[in-house]
PDB file of N, CA and C in Angstrom:
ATOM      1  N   UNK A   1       9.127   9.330  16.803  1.00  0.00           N
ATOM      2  CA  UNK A   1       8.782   8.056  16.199  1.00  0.00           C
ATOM      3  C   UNK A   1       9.428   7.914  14.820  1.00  0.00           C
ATOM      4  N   UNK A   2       9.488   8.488  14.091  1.00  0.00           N
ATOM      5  CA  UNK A   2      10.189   8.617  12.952  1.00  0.00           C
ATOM      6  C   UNK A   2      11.516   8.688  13.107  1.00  0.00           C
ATOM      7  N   UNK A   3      12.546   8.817  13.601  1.00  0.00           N
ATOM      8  CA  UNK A   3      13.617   8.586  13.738  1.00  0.00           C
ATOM      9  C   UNK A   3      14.185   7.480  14.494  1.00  0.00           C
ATOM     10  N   UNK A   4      12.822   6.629  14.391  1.00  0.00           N
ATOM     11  CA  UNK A   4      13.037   5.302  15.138  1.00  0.00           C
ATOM     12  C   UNK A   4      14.020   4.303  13.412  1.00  0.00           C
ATOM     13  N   UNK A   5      15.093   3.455  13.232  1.00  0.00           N
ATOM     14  CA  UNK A   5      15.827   2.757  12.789  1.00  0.00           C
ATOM     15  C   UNK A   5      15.339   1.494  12.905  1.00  0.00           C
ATOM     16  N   UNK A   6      14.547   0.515  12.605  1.00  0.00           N
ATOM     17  CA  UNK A   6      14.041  -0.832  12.635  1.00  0.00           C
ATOM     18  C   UNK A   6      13.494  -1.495  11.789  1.00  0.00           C
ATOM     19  N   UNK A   7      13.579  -2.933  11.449  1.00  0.00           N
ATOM     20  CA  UNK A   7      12.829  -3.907  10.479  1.00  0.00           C
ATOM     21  C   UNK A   7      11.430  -3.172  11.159  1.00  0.00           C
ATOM     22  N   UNK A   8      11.371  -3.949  12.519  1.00  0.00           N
ATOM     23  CA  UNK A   8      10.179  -3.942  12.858  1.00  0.00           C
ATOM     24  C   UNK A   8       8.907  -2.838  12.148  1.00  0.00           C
ATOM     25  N   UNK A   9       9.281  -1.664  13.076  1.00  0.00           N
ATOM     26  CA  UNK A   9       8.850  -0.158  12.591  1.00  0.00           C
ATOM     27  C   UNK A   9       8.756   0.401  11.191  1.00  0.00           C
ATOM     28  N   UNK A  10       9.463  -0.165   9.893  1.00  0.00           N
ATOM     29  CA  UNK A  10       9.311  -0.613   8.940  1.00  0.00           C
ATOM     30  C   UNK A  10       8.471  -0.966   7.832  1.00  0.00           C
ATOM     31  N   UNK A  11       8.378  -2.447   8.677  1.00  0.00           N
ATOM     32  CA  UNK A  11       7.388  -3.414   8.243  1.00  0.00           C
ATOM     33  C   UNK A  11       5.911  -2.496   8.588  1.00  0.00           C
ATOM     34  N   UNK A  12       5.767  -2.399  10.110  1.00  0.00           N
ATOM     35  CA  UNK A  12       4.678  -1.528  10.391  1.00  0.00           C
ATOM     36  C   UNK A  12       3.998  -0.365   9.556  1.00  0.00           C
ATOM     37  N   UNK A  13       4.921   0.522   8.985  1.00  0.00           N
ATOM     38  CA  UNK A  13       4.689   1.268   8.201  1.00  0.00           C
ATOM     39  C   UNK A  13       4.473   1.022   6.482  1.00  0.00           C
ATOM     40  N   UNK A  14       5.154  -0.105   6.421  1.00  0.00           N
ATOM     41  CA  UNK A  14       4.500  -0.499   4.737  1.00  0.00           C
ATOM     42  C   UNK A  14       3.940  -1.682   4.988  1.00  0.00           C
ATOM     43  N   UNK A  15       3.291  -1.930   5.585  1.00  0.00           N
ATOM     44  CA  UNK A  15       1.560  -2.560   5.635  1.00  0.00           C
ATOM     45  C   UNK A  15       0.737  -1.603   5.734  1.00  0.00           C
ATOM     46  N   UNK A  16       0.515  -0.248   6.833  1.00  0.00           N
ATOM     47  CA  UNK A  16      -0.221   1.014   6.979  1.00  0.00           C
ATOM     48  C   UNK A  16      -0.256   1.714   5.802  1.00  0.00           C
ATOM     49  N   UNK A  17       0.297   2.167   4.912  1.00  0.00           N
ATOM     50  CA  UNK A  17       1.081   3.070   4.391  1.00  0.00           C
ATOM     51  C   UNK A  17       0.255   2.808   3.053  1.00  0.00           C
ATOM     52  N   UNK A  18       0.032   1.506   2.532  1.00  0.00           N
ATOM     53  CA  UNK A  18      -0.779   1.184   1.041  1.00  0.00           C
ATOM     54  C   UNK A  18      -2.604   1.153   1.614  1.00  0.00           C
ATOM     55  N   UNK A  19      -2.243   1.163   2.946  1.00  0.00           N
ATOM     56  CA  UNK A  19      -4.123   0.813   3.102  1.00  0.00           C
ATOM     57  C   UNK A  19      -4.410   2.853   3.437  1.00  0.00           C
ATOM     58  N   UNK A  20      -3.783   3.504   3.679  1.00  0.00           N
ATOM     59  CA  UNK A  20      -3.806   5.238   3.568  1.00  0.00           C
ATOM     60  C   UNK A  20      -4.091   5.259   2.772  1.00  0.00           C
ATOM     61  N   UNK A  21      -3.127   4.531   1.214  1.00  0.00           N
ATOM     62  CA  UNK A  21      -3.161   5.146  -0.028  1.00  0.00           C
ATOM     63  C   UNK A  21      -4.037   4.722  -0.730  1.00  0.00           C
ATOM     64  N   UNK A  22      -4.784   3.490   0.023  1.00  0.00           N
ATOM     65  CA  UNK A  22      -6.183   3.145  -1.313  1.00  0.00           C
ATOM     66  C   UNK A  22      -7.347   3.753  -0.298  1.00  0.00           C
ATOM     67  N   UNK A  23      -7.289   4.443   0.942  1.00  0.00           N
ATOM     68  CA  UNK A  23      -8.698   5.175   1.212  1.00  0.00           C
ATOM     69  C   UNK A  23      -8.102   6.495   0.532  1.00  0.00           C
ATOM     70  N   UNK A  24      -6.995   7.113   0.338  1.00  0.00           N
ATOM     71  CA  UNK A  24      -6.895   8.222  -0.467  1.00  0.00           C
ATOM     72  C   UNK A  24      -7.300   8.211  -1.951  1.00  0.00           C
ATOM     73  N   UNK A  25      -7.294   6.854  -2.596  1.00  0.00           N
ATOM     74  CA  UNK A  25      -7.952   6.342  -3.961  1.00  0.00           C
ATOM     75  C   UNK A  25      -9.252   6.817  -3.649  1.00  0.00           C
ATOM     76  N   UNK A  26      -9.723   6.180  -3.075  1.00  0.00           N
ATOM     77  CA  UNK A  26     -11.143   5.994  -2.750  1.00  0.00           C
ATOM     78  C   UNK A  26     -11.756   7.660  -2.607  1.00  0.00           C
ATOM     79  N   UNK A  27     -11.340   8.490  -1.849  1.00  0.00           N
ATOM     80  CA  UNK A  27     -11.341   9.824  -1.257  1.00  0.00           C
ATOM     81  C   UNK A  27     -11.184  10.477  -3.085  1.00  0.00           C
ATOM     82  N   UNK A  28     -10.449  10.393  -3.584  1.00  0.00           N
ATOM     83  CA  UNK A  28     -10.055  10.910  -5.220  1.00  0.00           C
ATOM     84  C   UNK A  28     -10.867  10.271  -6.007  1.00  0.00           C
ATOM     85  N   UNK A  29     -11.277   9.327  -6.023  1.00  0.00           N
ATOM     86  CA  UNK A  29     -11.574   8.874  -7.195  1.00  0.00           C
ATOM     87  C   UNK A  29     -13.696   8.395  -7.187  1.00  0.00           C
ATOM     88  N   UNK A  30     -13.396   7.782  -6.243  1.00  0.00           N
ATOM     89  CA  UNK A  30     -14.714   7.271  -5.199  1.00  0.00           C
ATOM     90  C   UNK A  30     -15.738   7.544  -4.429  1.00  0.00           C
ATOM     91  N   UNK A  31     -15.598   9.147  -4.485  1.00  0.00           N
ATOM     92  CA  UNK A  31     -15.937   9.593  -3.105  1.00  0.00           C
ATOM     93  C   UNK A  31     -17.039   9.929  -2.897  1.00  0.00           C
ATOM     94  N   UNK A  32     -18.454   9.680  -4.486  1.00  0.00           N
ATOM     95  CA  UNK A  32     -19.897  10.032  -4.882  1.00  0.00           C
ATOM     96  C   UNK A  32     -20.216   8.459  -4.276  1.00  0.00           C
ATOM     97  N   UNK A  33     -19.404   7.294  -3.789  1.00  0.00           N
ATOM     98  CA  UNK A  33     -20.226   6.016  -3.424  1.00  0.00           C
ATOM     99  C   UNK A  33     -19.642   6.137  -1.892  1.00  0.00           C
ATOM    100  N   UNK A  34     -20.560   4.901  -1.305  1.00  0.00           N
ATOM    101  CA  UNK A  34     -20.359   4.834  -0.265  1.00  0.00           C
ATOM    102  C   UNK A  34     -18.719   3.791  -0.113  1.00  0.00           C
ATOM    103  N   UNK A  35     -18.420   3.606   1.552  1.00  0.00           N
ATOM    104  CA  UNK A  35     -17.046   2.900   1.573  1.00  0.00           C
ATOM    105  C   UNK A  35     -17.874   1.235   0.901  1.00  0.00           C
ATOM    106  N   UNK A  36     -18.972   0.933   1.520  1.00  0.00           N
ATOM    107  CA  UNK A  36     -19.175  -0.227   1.270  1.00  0.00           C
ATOM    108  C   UNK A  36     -20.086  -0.546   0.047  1.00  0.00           C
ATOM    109  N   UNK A  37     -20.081   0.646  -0.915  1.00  0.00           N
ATOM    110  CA  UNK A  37     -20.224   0.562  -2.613  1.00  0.00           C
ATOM    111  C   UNK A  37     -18.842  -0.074  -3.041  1.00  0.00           C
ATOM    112  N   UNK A  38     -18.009   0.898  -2.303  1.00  0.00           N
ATOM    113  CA  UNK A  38     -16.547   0.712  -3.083  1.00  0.00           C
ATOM    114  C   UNK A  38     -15.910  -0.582  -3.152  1.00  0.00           C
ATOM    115  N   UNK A  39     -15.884  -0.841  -1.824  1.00  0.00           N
ATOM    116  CA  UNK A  39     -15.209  -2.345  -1.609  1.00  0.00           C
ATOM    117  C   UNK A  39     -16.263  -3.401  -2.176  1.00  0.00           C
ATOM    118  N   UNK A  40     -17.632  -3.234  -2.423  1.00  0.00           N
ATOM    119  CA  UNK A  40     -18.776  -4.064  -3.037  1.00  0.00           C
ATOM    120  C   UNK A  40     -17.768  -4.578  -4.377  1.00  0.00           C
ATOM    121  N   UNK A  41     -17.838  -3.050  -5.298  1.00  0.00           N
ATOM    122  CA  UNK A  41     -17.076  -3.164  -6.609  1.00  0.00           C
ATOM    123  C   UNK A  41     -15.521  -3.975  -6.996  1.00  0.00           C
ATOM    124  N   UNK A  42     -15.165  -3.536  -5.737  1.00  0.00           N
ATOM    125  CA  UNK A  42     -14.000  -3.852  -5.761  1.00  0.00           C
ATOM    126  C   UNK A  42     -13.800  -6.089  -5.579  1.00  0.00           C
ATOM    127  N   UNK A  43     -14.739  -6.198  -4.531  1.00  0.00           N
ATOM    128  CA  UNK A  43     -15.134  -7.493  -4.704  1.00  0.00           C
ATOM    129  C   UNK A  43     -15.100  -7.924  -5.576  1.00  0.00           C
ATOM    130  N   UNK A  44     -15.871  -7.397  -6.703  1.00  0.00           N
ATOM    131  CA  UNK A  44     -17.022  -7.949  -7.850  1.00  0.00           C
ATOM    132  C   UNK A  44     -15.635  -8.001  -8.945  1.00  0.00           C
ATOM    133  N   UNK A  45     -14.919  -7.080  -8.842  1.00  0.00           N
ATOM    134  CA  UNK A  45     -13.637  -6.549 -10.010  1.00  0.00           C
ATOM    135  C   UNK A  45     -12.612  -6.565  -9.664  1.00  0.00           C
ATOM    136  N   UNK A  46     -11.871  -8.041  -9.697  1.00  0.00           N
ATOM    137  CA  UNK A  46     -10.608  -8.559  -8.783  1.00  0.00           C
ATOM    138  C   UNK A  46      -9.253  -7.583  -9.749  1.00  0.00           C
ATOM    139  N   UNK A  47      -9.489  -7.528 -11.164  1.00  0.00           N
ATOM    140  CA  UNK A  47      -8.628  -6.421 -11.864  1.00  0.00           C
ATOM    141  C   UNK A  47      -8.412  -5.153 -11.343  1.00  0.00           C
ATOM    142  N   UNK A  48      -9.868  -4.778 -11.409  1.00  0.00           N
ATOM    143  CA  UNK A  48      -9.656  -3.164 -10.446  1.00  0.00           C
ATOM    144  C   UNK A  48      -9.156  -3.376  -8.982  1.00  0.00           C
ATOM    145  N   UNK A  49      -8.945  -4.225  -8.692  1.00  0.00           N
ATOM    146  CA  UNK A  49      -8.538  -4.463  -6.942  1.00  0.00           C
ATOM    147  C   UNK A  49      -7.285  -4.408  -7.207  1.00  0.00           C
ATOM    148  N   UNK A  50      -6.660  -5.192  -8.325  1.00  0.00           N
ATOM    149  CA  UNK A  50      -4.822  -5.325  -8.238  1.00  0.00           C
ATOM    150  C   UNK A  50      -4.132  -3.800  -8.675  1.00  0.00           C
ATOM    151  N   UNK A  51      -5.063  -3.154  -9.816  1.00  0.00           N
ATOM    152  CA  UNK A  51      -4.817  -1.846 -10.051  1.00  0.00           C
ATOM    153  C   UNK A  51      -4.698  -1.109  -9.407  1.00  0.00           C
ATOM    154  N   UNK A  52      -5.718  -1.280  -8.192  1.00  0.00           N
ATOM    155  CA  UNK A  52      -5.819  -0.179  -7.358  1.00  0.00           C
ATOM    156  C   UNK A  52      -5.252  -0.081  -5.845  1.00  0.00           C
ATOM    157  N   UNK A  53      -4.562  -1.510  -5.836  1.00  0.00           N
ATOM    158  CA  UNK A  53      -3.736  -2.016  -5.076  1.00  0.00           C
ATOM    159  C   UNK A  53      -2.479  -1.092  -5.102  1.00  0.00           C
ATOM    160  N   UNK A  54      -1.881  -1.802  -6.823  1.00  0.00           N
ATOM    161  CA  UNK A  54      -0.522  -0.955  -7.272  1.00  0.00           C
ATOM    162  C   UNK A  54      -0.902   0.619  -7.115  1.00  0.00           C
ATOM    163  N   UNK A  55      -1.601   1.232  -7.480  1.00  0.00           N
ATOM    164  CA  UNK A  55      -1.405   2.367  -6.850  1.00  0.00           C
ATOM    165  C   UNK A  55      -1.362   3.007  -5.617  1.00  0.00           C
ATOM    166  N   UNK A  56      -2.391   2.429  -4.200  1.00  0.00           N
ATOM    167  CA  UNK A  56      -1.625   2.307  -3.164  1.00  0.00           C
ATOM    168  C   UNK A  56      -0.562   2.038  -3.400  1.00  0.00           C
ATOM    169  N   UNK A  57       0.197   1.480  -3.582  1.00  0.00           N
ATOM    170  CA  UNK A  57       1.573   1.428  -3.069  1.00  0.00           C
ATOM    171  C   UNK A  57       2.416   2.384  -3.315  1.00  0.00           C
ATOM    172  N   UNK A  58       1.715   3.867  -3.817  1.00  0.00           N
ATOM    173  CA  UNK A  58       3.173   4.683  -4.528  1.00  0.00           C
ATOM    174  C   UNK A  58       2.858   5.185  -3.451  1.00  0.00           C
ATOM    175  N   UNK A  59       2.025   4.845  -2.041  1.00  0.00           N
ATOM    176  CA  UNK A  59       2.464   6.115  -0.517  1.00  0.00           C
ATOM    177  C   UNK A  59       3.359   5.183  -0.338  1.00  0.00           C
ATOM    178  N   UNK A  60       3.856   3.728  -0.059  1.00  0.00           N
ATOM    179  CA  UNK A  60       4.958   2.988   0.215  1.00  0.00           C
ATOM    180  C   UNK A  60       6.292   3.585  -0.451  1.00  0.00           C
ATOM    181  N   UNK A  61       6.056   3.743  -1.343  1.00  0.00           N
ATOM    182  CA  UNK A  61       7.007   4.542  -2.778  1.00  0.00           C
ATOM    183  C   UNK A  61       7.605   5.815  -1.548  1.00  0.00           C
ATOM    184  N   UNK A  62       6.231   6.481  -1.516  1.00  0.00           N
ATOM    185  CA  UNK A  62       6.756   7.828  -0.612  1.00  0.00           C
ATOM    186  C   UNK A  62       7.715   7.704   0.590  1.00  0.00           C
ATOM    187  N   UNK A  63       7.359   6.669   1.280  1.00  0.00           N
ATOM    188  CA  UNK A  63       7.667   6.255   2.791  1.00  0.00           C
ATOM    189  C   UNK A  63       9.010   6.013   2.216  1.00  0.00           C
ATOM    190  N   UNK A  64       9.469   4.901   1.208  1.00  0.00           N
ATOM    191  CA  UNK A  64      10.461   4.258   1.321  1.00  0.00           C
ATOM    192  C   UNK A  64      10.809   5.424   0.752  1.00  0.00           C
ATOM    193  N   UNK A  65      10.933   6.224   0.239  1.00  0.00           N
ATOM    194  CA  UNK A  65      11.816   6.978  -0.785  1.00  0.00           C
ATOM    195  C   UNK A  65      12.482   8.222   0.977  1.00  0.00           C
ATOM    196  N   UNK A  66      11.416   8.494   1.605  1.00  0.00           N
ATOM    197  CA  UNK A  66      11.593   9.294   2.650  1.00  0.00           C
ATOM    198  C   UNK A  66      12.655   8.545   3.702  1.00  0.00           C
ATOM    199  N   UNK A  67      12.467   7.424   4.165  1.00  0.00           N
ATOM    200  CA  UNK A  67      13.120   7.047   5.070  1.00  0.00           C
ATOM    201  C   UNK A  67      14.849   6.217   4.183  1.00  0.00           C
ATOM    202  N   UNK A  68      15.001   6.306   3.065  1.00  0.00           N
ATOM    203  CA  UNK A  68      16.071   6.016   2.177  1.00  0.00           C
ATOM    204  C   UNK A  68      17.147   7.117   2.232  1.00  0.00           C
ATOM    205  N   UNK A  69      15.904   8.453   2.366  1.00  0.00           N
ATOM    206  CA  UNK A  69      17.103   9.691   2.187  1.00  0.00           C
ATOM    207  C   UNK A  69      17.287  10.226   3.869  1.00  0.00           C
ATOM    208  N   UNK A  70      16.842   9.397   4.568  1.00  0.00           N
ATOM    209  CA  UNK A  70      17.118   9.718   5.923  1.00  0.00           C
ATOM    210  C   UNK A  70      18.255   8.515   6.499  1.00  0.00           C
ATOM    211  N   UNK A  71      18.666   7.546   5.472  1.00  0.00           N
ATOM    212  CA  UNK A  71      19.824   6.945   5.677  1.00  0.00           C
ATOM    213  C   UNK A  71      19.209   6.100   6.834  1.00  0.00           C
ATOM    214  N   UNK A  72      17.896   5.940   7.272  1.00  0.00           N
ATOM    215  CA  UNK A  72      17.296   4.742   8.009  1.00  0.00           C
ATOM    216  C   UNK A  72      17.199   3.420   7.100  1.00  0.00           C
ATOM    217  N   UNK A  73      18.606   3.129   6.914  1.00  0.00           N
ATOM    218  CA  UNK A  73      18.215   1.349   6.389  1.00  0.00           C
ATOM    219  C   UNK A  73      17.395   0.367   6.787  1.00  0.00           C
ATOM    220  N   UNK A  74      17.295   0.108   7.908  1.00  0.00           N
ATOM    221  CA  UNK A  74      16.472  -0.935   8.285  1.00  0.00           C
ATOM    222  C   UNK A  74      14.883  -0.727   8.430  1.00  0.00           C
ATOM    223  N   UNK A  75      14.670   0.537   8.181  1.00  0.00           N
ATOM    224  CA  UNK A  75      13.241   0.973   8.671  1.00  0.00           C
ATOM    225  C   UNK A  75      13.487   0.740   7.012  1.00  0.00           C
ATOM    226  N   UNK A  76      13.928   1.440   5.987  1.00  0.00           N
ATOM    227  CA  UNK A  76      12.852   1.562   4.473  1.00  0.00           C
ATOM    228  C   UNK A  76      13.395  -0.407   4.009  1.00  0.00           C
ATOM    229  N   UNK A  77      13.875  -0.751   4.649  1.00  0.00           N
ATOM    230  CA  UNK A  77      14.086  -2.626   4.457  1.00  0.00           C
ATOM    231  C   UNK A  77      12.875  -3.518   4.635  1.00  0.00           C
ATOM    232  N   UNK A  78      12.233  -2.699   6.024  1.00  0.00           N
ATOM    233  CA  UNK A  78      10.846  -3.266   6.543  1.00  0.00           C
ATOM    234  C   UNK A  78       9.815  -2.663   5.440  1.00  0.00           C
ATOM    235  N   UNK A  79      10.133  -1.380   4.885  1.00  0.00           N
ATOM    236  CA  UNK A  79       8.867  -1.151   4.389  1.00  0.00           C
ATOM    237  C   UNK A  79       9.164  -1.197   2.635  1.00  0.00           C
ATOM    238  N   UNK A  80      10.115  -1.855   2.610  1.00  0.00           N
ATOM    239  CA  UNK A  80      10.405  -2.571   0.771  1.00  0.00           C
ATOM    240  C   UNK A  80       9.836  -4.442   0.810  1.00  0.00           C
ATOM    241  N   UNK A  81      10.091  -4.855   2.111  1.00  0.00           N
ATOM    242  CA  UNK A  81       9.546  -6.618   2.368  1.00  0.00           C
ATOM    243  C   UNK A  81       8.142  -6.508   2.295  1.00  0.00           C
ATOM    244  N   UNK A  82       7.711  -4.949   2.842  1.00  0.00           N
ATOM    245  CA  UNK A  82       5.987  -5.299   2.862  1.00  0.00           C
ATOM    246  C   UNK A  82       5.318  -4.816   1.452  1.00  0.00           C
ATOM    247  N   UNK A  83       6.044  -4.313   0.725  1.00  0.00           N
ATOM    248  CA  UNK A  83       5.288  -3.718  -0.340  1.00  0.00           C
ATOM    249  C   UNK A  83       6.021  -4.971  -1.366  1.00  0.00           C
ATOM    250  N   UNK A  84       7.028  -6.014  -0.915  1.00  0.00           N
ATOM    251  CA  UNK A  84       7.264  -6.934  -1.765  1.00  0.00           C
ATOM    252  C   UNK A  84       5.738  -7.857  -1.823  1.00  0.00           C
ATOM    253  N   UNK A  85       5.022  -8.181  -0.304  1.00  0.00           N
ATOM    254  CA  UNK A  85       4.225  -9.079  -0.171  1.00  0.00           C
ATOM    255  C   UNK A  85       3.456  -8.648  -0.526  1.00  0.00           C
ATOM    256  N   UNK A  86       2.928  -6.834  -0.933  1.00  0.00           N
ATOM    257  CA  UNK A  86       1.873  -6.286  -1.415  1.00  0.00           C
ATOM    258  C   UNK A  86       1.618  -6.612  -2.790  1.00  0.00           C
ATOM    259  N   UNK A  87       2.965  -6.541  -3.314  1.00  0.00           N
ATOM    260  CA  UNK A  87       3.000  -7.220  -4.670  1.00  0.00           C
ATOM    261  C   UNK A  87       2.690  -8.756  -5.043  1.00  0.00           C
ATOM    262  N   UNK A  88       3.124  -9.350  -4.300  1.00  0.00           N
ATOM    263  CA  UNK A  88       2.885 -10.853  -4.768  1.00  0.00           C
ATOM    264  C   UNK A  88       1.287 -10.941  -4.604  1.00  0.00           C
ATOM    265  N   UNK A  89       0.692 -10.316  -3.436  1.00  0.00           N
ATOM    266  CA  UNK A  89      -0.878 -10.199  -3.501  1.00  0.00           C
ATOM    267  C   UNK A  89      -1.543  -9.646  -4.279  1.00  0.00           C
ATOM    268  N   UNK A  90      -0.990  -8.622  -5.111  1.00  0.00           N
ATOM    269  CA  UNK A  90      -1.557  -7.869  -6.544  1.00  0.00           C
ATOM    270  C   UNK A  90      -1.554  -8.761  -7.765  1.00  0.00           C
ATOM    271  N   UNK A  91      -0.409  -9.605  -7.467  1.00  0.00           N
ATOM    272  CA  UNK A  91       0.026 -10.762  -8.451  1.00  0.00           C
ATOM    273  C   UNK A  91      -0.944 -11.843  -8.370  1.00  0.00           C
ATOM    274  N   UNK A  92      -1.072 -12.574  -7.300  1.00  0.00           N
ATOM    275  CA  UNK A  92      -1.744 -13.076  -6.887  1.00  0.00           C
ATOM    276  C   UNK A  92      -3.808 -12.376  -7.347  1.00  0.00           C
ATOM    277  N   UNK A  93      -4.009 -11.718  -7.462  1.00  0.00           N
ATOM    278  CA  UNK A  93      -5.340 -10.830  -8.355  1.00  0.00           C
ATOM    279  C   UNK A  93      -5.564 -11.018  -9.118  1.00  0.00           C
ATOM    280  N   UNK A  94      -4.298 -10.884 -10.121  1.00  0.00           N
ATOM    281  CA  UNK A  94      -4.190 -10.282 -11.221  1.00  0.00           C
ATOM    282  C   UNK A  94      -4.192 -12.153 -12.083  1.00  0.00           C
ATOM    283  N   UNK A  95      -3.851 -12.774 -11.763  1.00  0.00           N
ATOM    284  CA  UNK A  95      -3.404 -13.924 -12.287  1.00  0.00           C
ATOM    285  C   UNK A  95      -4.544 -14.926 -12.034  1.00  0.00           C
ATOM    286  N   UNK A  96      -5.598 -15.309 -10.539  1.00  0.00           N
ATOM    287  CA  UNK A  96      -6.402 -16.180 -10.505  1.00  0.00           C
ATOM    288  C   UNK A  96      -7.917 -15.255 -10.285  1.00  0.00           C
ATOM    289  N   UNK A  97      -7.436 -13.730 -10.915  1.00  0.00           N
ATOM    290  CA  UNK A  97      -9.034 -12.837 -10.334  1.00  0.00           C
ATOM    291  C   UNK A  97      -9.753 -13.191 -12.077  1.00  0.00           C
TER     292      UNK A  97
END
């Protein structure tokens, strides 16, 4: 599966890839509340949501940086468009939260 070459497969993986990295937030940082303390807070604190957004995204960071040095263009293409839209949604937080 990983030596699969595609937008598609890509994309798939940097949409997956930031929602790993904020239950790994959560797992590090979170892990004395419950899941539905966390996301409560996270509701309540649209700042801490974009923060903690951008940091999910450094497993996207990982992915793309991995599939860049594997010379799979089109797979780290799919997963730079989804962490673009991850961003405009952090933006999107950060600006009307």
């Amino acid at each position: 599966m990983m030596n699969k070459d595609n937008l598609k497969f890509g994309l798939i993986l940097g949409f997956i890839a930031p929602i790993v990295g904020l239950f790994g937030y959560y797992w590090w940082q979170f892990r004395l509340f419950t899941l539905k303390e966390f996301f409560q807070v996270l509701n309540l604190q649209k700042s801490l949501l974009s923060g903690i957004i951008s940091i999910a995204l450094i497993a996207n960071a990982l992915v793309f940086t991995y599939f860049i040095n594997k010379h799979k263009d089109e797979t780290a293409k799919g997963i730079f468009i989804a962490t673009c839209f991850y961003a405009l949604i952090t933006l999107g937080f950060k600006w009307l939260g």
